[in-house]
C-alpha atoms as a PDB file:
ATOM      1  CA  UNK A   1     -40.920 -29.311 -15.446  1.00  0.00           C
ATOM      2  CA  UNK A   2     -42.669 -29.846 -11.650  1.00  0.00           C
ATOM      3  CA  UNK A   3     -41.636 -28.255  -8.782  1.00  0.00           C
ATOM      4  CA  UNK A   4     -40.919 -30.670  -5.635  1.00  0.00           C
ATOM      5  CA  UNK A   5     -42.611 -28.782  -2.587  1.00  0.00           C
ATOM      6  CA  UNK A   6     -40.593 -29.748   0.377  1.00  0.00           C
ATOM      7  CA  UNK A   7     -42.078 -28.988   3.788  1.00  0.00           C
ATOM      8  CA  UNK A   8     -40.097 -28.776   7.389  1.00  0.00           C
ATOM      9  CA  UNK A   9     -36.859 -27.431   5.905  1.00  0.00           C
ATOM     10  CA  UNK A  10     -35.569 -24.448   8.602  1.00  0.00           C
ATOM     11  CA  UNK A  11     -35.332 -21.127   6.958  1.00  0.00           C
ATOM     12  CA  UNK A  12     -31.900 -19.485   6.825  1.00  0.00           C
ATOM     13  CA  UNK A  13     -30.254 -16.397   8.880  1.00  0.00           C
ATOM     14  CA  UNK A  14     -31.545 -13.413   6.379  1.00  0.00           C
ATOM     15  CA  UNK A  15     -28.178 -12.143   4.614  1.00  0.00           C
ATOM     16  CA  UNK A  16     -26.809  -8.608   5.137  1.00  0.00           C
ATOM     17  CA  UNK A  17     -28.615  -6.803   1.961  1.00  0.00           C
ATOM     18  CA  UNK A  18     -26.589  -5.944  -0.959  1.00  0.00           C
ATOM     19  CA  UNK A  19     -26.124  -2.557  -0.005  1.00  0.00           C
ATOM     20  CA  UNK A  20     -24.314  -2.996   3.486  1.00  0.00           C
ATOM     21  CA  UNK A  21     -20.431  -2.245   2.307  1.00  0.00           C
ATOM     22  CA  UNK A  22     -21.674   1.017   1.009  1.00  0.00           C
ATOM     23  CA  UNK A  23     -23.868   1.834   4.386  1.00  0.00           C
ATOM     24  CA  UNK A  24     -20.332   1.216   5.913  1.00  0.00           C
ATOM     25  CA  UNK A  25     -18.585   3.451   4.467  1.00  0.00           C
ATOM     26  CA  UNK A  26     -21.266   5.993   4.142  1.00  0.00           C
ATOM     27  CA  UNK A  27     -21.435   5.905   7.963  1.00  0.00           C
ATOM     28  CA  UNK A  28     -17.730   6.306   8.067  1.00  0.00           C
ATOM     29  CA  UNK A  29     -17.631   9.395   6.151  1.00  0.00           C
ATOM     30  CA  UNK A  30     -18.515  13.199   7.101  1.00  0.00           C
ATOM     31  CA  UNK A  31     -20.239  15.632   4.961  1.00  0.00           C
ATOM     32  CA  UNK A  32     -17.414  17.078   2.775  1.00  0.00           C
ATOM     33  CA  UNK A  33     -15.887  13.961   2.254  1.00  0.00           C
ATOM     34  CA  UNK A  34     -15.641  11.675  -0.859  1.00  0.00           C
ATOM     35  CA  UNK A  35     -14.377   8.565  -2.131  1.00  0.00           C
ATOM     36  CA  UNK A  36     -12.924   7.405  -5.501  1.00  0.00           C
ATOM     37  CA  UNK A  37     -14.201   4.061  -7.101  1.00  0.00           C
ATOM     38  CA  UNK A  38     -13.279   2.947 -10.727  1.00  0.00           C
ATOM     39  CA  UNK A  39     -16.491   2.333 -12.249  1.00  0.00           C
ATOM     40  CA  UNK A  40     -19.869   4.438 -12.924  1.00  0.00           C
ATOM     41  CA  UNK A  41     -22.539   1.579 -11.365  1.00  0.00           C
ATOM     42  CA  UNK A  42     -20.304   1.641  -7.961  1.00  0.00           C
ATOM     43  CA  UNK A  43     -20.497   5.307  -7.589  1.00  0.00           C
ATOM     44  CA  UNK A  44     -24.422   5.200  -8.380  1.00  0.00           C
ATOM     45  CA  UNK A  45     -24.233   2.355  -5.642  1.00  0.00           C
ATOM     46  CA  UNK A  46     -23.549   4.882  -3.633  1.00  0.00           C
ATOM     47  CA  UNK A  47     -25.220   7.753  -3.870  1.00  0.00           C
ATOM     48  CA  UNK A  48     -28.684   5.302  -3.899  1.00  0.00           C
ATOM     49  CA  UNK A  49     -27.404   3.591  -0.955  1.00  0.00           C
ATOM     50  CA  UNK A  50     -27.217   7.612   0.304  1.00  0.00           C
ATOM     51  CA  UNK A  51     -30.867   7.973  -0.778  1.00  0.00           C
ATOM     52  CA  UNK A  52     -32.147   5.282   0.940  1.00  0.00           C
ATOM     53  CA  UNK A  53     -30.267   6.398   4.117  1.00  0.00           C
ATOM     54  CA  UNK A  54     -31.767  10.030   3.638  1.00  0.00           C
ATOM     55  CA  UNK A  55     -28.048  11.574   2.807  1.00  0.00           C
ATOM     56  CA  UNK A  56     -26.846  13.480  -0.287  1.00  0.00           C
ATOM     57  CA  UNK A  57     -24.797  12.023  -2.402  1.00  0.00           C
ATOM     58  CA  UNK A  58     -23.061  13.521  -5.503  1.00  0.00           C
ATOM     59  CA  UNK A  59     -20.947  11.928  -7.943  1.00  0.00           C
ATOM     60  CA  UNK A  60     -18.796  13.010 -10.767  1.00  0.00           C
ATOM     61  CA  UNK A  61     -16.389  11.423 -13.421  1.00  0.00           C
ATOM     62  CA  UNK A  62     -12.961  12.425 -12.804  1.00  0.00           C
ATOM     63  CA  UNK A  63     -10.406  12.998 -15.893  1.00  0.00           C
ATOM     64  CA  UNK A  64      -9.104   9.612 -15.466  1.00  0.00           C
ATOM     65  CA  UNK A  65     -11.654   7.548 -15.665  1.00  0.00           C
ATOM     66  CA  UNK A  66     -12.536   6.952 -11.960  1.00  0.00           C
ATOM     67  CA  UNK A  67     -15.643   7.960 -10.610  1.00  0.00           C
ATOM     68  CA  UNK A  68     -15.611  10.585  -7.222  1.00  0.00           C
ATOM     69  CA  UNK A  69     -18.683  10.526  -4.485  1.00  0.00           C
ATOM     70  CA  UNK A  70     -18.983  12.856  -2.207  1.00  0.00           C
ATOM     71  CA  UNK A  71     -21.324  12.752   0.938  1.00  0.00           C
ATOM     72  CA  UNK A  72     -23.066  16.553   0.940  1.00  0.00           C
ATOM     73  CA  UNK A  73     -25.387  16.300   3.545  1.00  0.00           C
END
């Protein structure tokens, strides 16, 4: 298969990355707090999102099935 190279075509706006709902929320939230989410890759959204912004993150299964993360630092 060949690839059609196309020139003059405008680039798009950039999209908000992937991660900006959980920058939201971590900028909503004060150390001590935490929020509940219902599956394990959303809470390790999370506290990698934290990373990246330089804030501690910790997460923990809760007994029913939900996943807890809690902003630390």
């Amino acid at each position: 298969m060949g690839f059609k190279i196309e020139k003059g075509v405008p680039m798009t706006a950039p999209s908000r990355d992937r991660s900006g709902k959980w920058k939201d929320l971590l900028n909503q939230m004060s150390v001590g707090d935490s929020v509940v989410v219902d599956e394990q890759s959303q809470a390790t959204s999370i506290r990698n999102t934290g990373k990246r912004m330089g804030l501690l993150v910790r997460c923990q299964q809760q007994e029913d099935g939900s996943f807890r993360a809690w902003r630390v630092e």
